[in-house]
PDB file of N, CA and C in Angstrom:
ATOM      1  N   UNK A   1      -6.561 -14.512 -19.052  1.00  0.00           N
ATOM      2  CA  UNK A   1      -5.828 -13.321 -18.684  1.00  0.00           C
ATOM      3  C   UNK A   1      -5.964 -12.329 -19.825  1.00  0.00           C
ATOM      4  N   UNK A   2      -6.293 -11.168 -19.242  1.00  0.00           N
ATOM      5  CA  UNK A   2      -6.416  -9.737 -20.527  1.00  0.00           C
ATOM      6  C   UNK A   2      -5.310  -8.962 -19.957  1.00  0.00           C
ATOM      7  N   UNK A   3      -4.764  -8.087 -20.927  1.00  0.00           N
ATOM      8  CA  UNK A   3      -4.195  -6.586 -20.592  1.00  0.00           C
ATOM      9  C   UNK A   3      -4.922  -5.675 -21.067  1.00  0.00           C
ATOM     10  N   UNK A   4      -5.450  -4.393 -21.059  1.00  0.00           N
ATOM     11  CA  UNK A   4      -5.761  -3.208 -21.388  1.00  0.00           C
ATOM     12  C   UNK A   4      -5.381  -1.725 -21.142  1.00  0.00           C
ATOM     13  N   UNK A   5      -4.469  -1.217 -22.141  1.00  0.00           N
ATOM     14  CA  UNK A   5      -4.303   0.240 -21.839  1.00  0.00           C
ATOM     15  C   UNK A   5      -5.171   0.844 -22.207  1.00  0.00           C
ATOM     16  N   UNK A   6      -4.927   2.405 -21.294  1.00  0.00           N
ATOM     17  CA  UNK A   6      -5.832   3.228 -20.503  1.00  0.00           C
ATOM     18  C   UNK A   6      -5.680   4.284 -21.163  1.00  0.00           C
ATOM     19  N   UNK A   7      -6.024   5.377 -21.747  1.00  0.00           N
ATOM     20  CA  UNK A   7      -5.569   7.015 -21.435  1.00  0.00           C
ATOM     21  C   UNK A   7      -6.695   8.133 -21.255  1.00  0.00           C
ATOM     22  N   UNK A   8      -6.659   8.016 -20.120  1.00  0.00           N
ATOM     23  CA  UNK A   8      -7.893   8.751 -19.252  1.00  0.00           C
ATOM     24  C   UNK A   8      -7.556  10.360 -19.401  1.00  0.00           C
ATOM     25  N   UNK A   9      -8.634  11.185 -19.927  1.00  0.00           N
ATOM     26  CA  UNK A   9      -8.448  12.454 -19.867  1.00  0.00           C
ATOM     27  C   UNK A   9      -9.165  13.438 -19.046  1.00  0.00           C
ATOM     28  N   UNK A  10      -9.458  14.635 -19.423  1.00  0.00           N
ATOM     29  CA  UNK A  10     -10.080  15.480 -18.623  1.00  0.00           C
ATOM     30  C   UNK A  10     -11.484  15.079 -18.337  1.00  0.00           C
ATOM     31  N   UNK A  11     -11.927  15.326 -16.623  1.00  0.00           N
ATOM     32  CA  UNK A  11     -13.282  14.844 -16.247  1.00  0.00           C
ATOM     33  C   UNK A  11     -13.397  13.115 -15.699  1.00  0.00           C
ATOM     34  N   UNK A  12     -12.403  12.497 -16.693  1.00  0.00           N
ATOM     35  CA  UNK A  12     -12.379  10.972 -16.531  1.00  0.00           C
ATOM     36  C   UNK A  12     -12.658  10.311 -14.793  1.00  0.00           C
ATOM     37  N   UNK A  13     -13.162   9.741 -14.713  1.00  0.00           N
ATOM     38  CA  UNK A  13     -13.131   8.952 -13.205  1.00  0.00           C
ATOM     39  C   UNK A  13     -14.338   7.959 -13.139  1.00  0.00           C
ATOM     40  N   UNK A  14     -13.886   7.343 -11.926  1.00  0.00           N
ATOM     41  CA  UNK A  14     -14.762   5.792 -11.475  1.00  0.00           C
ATOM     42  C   UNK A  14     -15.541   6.335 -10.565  1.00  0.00           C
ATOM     43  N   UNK A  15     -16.619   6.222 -10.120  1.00  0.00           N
ATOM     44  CA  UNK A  15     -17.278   6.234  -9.217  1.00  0.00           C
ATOM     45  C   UNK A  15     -17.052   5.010  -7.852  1.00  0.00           C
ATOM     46  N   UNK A  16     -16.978   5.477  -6.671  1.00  0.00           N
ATOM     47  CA  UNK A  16     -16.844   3.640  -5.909  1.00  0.00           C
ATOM     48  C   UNK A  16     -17.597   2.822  -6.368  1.00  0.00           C
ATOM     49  N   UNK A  17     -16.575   1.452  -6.473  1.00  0.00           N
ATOM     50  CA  UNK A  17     -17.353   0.067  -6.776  1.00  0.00           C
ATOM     51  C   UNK A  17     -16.333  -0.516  -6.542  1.00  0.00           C
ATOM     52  N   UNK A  18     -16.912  -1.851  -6.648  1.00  0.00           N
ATOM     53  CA  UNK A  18     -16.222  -3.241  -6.794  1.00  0.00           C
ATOM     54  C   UNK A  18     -16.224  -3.761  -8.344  1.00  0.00           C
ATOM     55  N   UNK A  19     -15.065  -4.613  -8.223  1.00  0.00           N
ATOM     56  CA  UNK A  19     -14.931  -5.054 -10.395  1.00  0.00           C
ATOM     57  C   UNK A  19     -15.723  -6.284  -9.954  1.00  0.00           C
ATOM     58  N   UNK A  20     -17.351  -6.283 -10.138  1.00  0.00           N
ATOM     59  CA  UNK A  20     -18.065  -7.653 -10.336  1.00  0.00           C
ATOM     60  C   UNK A  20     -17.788  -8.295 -11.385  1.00  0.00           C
ATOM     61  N   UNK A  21     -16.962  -7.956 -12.693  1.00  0.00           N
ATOM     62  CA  UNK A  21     -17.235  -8.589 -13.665  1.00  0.00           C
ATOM     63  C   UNK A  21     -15.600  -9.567 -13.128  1.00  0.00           C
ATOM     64  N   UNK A  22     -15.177  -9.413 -11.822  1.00  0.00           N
ATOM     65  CA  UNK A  22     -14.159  -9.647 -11.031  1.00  0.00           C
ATOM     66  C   UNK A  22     -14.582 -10.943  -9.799  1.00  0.00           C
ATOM     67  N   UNK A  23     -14.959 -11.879  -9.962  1.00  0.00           N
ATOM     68  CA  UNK A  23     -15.539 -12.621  -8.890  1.00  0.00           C
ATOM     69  C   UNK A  23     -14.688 -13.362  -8.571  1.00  0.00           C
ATOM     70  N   UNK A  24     -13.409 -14.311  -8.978  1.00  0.00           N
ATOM     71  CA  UNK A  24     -12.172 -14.331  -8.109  1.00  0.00           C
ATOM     72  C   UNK A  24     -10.923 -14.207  -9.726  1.00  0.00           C
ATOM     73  N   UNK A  25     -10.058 -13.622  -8.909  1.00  0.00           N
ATOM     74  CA  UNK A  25      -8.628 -13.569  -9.426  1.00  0.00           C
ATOM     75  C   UNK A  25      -7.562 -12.572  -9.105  1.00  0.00           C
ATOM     76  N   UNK A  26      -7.467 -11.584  -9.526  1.00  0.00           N
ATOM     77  CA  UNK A  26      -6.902 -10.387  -9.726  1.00  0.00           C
ATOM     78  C   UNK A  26      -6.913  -9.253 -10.788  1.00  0.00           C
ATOM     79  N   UNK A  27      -6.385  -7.949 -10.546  1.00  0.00           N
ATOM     80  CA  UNK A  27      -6.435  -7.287 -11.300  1.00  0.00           C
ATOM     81  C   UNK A  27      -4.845  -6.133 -10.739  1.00  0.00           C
ATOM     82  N   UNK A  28      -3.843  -6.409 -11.940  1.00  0.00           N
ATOM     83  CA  UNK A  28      -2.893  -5.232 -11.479  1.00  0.00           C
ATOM     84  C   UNK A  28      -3.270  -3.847 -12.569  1.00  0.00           C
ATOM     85  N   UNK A  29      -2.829  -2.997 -11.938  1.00  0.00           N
ATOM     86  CA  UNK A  29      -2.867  -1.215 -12.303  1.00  0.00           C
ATOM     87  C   UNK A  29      -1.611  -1.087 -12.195  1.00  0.00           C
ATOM     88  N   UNK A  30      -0.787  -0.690 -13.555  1.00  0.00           N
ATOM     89  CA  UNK A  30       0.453  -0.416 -13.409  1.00  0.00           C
ATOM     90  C   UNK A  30       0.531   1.474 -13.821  1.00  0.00           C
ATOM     91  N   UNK A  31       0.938   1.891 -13.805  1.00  0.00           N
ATOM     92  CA  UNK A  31       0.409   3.352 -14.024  1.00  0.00           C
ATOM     93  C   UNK A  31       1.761   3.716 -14.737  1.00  0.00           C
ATOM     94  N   UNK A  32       1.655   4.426 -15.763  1.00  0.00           N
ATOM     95  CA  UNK A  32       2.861   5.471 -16.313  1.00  0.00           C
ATOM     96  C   UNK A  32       2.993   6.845 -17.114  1.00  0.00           C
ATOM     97  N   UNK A  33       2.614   7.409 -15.727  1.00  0.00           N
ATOM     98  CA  UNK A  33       2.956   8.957 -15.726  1.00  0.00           C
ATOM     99  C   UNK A  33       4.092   9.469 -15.046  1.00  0.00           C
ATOM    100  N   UNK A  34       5.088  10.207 -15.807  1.00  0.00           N
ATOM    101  CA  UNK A  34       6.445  11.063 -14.980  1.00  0.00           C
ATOM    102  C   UNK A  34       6.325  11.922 -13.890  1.00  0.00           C
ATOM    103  N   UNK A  35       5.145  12.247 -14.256  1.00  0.00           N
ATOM    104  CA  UNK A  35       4.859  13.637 -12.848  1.00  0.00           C
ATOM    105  C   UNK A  35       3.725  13.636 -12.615  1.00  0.00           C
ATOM    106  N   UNK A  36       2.907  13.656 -11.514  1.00  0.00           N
ATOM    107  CA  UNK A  36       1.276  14.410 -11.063  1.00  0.00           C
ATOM    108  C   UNK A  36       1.725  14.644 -10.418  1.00  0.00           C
ATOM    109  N   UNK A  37       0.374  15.840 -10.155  1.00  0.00           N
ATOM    110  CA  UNK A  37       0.202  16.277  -8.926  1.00  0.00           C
ATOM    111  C   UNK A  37      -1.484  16.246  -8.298  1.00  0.00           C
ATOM    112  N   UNK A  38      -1.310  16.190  -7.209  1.00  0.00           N
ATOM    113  CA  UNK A  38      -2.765  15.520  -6.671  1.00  0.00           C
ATOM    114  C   UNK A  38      -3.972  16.562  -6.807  1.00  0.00           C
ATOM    115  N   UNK A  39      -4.021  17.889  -6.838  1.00  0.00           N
ATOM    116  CA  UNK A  39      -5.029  18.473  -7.497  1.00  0.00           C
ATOM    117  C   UNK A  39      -5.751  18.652  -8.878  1.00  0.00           C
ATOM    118  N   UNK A  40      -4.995  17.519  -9.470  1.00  0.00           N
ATOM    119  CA  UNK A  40      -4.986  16.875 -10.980  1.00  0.00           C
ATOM    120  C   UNK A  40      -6.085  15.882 -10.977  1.00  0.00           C
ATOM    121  N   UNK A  41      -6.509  15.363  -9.933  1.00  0.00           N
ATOM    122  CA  UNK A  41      -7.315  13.968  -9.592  1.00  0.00           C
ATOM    123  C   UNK A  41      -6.791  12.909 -10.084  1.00  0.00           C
ATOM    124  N   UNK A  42      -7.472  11.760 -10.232  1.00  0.00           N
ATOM    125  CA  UNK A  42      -6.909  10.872 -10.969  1.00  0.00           C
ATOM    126  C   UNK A  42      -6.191   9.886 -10.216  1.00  0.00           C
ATOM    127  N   UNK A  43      -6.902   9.879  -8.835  1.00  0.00           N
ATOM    128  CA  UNK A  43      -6.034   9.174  -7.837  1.00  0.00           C
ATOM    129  C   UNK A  43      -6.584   8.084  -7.658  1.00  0.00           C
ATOM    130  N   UNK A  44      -6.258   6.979  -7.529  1.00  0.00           N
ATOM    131  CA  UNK A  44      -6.962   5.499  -7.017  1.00  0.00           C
ATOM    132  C   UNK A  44      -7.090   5.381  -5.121  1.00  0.00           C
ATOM    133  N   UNK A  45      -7.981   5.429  -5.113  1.00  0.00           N
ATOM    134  CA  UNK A  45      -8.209   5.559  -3.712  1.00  0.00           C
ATOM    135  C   UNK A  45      -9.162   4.415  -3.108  1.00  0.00           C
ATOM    136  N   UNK A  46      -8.324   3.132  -2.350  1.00  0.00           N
ATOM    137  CA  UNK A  46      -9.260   2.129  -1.854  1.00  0.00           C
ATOM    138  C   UNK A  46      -9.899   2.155  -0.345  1.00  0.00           C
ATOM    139  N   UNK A  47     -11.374   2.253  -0.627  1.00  0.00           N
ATOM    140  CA  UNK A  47     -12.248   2.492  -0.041  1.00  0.00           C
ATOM    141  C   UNK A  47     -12.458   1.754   1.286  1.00  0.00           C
ATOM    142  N   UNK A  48     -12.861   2.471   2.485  1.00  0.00           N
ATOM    143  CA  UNK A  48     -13.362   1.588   3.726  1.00  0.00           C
ATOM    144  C   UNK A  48     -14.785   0.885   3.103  1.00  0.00           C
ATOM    145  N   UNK A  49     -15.276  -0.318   3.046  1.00  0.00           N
ATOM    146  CA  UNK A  49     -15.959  -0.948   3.051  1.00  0.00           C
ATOM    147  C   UNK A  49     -17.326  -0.376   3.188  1.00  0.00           C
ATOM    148  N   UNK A  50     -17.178   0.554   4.806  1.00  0.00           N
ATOM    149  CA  UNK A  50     -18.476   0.674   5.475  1.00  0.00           C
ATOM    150  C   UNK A  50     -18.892   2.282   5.057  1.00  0.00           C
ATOM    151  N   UNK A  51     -17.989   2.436   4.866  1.00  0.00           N
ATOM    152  CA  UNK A  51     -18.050   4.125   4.374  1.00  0.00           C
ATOM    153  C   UNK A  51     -17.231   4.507   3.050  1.00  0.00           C
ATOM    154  N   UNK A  52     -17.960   4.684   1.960  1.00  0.00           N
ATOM    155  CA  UNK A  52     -16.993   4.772   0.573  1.00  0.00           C
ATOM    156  C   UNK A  52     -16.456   5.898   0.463  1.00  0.00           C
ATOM    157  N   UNK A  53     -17.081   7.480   1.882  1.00  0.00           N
ATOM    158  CA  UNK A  53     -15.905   8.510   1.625  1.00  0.00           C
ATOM    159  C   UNK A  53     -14.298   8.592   2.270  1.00  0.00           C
ATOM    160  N   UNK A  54     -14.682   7.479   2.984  1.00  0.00           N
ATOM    161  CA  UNK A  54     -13.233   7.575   3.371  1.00  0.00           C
ATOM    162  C   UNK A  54     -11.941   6.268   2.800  1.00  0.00           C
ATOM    163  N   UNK A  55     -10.720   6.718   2.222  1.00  0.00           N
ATOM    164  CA  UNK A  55      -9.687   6.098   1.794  1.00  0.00           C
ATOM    165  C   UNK A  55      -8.769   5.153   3.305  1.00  0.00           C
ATOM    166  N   UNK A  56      -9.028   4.238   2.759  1.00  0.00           N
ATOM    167  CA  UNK A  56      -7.347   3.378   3.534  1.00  0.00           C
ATOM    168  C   UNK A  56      -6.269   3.934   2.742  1.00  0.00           C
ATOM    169  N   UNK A  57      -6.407   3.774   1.611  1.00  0.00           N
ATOM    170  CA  UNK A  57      -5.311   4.366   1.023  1.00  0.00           C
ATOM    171  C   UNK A  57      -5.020   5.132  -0.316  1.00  0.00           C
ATOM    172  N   UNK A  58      -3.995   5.409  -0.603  1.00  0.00           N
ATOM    173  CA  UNK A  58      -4.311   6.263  -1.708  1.00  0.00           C
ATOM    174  C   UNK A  58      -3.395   6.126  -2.892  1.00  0.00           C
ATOM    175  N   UNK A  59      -3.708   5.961  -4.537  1.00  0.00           N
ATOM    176  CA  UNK A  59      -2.480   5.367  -5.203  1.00  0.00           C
ATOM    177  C   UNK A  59      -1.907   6.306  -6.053  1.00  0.00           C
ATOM    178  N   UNK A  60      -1.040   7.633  -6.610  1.00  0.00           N
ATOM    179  CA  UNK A  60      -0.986   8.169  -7.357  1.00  0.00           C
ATOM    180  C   UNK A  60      -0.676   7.661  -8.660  1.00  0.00           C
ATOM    181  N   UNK A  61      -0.785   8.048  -9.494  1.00  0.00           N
ATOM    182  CA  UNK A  61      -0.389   7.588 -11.161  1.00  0.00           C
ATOM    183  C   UNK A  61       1.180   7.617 -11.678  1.00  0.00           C
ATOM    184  N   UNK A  62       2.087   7.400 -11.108  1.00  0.00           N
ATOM    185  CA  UNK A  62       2.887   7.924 -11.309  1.00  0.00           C
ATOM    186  C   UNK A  62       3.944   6.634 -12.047  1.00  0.00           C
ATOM    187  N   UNK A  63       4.725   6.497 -12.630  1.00  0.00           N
ATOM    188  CA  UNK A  63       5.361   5.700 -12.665  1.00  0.00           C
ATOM    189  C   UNK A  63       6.367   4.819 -11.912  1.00  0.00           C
ATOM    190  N   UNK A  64       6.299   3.522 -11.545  1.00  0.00           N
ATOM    191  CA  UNK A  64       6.986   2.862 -10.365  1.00  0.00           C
ATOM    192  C   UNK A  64       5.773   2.479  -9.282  1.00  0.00           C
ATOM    193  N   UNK A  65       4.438   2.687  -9.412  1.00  0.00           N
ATOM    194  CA  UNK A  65       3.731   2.674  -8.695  1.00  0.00           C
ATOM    195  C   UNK A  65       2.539   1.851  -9.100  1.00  0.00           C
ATOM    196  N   UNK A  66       1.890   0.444  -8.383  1.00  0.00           N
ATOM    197  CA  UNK A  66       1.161   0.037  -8.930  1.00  0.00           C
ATOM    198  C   UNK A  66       0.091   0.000  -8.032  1.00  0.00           C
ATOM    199  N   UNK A  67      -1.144  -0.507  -8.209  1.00  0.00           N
ATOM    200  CA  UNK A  67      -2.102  -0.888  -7.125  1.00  0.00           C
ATOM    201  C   UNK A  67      -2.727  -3.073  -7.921  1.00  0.00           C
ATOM    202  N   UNK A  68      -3.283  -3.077  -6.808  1.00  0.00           N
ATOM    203  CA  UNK A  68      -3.606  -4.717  -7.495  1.00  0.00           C
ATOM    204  C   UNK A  68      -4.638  -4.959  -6.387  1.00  0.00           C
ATOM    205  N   UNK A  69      -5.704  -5.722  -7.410  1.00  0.00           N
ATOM    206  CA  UNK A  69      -6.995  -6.160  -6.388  1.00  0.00           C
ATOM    207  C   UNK A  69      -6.862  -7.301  -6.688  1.00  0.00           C
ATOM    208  N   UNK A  70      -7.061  -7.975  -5.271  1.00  0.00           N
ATOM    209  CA  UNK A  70      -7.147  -9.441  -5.508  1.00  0.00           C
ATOM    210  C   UNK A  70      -8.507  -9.785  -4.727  1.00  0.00           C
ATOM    211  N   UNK A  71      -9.318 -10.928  -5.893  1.00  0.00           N
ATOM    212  CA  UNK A  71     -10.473 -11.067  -5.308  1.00  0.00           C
ATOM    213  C   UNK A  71     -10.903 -12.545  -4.871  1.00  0.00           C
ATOM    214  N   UNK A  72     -11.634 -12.459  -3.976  1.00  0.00           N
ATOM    215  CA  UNK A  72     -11.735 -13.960  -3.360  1.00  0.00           C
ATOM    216  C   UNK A  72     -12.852 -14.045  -2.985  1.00  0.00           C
ATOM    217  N   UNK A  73     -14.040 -13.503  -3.833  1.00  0.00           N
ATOM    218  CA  UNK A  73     -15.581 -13.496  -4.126  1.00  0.00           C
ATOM    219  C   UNK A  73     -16.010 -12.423  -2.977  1.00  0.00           C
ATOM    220  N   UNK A  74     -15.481 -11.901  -2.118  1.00  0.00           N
ATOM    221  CA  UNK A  74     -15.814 -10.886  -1.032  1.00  0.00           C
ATOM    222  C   UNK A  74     -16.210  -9.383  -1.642  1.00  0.00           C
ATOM    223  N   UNK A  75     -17.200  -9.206  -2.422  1.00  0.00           N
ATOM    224  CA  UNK A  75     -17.387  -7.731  -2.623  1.00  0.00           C
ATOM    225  C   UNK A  75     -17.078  -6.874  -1.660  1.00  0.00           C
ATOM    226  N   UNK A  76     -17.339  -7.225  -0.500  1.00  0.00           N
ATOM    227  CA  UNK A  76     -17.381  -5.436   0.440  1.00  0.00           C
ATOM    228  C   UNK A  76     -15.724  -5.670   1.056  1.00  0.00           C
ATOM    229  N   UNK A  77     -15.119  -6.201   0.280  1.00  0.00           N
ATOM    230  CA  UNK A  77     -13.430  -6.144   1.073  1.00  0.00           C
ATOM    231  C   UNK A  77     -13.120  -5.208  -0.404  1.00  0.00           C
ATOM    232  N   UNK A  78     -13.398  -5.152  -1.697  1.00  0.00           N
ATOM    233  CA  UNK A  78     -12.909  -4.252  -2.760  1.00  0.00           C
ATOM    234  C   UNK A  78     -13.275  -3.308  -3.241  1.00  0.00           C
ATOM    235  N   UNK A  79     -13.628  -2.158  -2.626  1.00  0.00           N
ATOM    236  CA  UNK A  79     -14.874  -0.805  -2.936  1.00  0.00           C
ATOM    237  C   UNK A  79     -13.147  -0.183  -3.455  1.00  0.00           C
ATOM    238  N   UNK A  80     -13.459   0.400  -4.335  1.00  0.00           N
ATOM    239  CA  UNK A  80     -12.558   1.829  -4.321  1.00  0.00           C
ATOM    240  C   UNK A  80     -12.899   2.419  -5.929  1.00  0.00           C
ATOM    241  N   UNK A  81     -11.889   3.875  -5.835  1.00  0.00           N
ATOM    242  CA  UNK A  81     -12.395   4.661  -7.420  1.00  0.00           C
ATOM    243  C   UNK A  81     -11.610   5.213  -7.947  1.00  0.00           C
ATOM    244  N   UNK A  82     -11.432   5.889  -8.600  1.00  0.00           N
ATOM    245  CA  UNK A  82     -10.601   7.096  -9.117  1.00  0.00           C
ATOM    246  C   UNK A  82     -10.842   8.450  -9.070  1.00  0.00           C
ATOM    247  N   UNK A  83     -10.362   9.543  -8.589  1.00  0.00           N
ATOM    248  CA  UNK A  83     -11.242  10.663  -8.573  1.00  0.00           C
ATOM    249  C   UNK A  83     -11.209  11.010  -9.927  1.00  0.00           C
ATOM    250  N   UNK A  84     -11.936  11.682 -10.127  1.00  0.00           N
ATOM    251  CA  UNK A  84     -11.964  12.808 -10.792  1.00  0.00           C
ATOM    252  C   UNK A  84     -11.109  13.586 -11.278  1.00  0.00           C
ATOM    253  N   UNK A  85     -10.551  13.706 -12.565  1.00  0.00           N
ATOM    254  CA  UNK A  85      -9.358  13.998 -13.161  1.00  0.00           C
ATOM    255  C   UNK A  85     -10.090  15.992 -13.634  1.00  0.00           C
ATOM    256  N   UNK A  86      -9.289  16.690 -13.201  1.00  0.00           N
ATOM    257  CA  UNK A  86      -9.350  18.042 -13.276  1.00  0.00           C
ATOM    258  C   UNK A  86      -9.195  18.741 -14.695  1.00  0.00           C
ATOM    259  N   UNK A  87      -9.786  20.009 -14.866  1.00  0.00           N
ATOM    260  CA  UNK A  87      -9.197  20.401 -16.549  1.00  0.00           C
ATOM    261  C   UNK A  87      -8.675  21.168 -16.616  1.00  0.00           C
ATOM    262  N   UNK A  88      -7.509  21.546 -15.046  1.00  0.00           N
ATOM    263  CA  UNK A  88      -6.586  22.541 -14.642  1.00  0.00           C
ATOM    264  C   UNK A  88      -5.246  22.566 -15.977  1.00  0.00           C
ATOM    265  N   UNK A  89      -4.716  21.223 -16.020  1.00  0.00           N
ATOM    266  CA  UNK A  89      -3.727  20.988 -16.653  1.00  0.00           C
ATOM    267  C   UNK A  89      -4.718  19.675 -17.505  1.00  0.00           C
ATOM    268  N   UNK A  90      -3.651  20.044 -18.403  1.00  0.00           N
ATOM    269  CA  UNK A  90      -3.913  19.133 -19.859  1.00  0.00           C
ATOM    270  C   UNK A  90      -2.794  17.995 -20.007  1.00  0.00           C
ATOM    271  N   UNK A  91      -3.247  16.656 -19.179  1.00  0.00           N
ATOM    272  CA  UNK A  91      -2.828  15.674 -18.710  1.00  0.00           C
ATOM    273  C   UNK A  91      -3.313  14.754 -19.061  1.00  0.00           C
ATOM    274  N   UNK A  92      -2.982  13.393 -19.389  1.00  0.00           N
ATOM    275  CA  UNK A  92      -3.822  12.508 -19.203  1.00  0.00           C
ATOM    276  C   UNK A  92      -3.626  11.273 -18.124  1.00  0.00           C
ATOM    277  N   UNK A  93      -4.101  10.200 -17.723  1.00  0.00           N
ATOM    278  CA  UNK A  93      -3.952   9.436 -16.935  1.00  0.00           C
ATOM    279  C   UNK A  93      -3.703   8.162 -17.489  1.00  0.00           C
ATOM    280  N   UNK A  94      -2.320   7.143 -17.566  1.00  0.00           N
ATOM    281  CA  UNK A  94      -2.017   6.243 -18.439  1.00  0.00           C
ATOM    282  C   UNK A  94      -2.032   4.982 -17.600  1.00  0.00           C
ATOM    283  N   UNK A  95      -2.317   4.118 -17.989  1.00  0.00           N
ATOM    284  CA  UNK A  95      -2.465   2.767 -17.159  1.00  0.00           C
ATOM    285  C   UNK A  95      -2.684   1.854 -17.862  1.00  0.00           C
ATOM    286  N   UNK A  96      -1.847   0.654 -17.702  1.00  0.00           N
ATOM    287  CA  UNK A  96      -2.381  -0.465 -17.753  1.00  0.00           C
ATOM    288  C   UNK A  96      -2.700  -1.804 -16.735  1.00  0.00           C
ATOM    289  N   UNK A  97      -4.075  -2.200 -17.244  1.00  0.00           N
ATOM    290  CA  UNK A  97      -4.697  -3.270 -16.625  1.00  0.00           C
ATOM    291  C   UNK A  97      -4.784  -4.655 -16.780  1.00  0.00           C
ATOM    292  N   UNK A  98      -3.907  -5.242 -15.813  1.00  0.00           N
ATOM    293  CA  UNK A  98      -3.658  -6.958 -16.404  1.00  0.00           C
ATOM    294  C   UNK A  98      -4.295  -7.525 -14.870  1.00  0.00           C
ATOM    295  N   UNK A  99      -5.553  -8.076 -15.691  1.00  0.00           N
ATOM    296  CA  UNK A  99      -6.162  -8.911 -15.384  1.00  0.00           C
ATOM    297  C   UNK A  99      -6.118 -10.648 -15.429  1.00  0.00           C
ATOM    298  N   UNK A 100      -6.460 -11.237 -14.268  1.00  0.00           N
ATOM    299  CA  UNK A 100      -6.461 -12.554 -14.698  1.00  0.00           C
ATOM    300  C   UNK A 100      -7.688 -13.286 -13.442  1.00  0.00           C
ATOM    301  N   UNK A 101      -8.261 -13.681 -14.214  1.00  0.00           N
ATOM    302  CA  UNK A 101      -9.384 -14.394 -14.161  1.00  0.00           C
ATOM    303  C   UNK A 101      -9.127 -16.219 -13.463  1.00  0.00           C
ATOM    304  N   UNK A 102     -10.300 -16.695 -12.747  1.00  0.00           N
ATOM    305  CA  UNK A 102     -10.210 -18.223 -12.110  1.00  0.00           C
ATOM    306  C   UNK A 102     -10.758 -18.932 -13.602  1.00  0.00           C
ATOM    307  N   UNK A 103     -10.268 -19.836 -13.377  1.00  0.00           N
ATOM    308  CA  UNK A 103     -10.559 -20.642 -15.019  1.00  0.00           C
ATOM    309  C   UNK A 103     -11.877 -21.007 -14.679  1.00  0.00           C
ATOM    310  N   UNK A 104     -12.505 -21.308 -16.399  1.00  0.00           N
ATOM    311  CA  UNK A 104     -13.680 -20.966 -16.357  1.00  0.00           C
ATOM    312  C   UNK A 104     -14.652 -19.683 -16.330  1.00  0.00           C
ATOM    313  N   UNK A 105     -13.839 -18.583 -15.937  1.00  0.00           N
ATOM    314  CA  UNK A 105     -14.804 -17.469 -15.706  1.00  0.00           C
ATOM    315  C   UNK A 105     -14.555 -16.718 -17.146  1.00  0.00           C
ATOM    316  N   UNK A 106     -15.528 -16.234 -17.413  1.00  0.00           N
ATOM    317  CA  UNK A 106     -16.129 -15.341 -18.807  1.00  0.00           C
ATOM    318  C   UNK A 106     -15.254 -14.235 -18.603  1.00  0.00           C
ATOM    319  N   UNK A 107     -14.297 -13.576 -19.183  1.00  0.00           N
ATOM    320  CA  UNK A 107     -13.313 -12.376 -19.111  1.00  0.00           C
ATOM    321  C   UNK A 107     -14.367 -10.909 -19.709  1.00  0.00           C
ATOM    322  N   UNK A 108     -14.332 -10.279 -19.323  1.00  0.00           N
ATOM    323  CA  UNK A 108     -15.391  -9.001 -19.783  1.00  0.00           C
ATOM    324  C   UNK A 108     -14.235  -7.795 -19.773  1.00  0.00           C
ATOM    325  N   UNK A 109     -14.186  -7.222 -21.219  1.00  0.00           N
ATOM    326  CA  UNK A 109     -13.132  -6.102 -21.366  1.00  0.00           C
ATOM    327  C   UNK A 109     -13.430  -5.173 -21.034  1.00  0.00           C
ATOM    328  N   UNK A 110     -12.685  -4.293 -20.268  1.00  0.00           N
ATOM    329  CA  UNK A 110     -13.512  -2.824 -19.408  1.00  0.00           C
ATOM    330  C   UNK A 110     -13.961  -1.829 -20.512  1.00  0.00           C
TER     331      UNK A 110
END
């Protein structure tokens, strides 16, 4: 099991993927920011499988709000990204990532 904090700034974002270095366990995103707003980017958005522009759902950064992937070796069930964080406002994006890994598996720090 790892933790890693985050502080994502202007421009910052994921492109869609899956966490391969993720082949079974989990991963929580706890987020702690007081306020966004969504033209800020910076949104976690998990992906339809078959089509990576469209969201099932959508996670803001906000505090009280988490997202969590749980993996069970199925790549095309975990596509998703982060957009694109804007350089409207001078923000950053705070998170932490607690990971935990199937024993045996090699932990790789993001």
């Amino acid at each position: 099991m790892e933790a890693v904090a985050f502080r994502s700034g202007r421009d910052a974002h994921y492109l869609p993927h899956v966490d391969a270095s993720l082949p079974r366990g989990f991963r929580l995103i706890v987020y702690f920011n007081a306020r966004w707003e969504a033209d800020w980017g910076g949104l976690f958005r998990i992906l339809d499988p078959c089509d990576h522009c469209k969201a099932h759902h959508t996670v803001f950064p906000l505090v009280g709000n988490a997202s969590m992937i749980v993996r069970d070796g199925h790549y095309e069930d975990t596509w998703h990204e982060v957009t694109r964080l804007s350089g409207k406002e001078v923000v950053t994006r705070n998170t932490l990532n607690i990971t935990y890994y199937e024993p045996g598996t090699t932990s790789t720090v993001q």
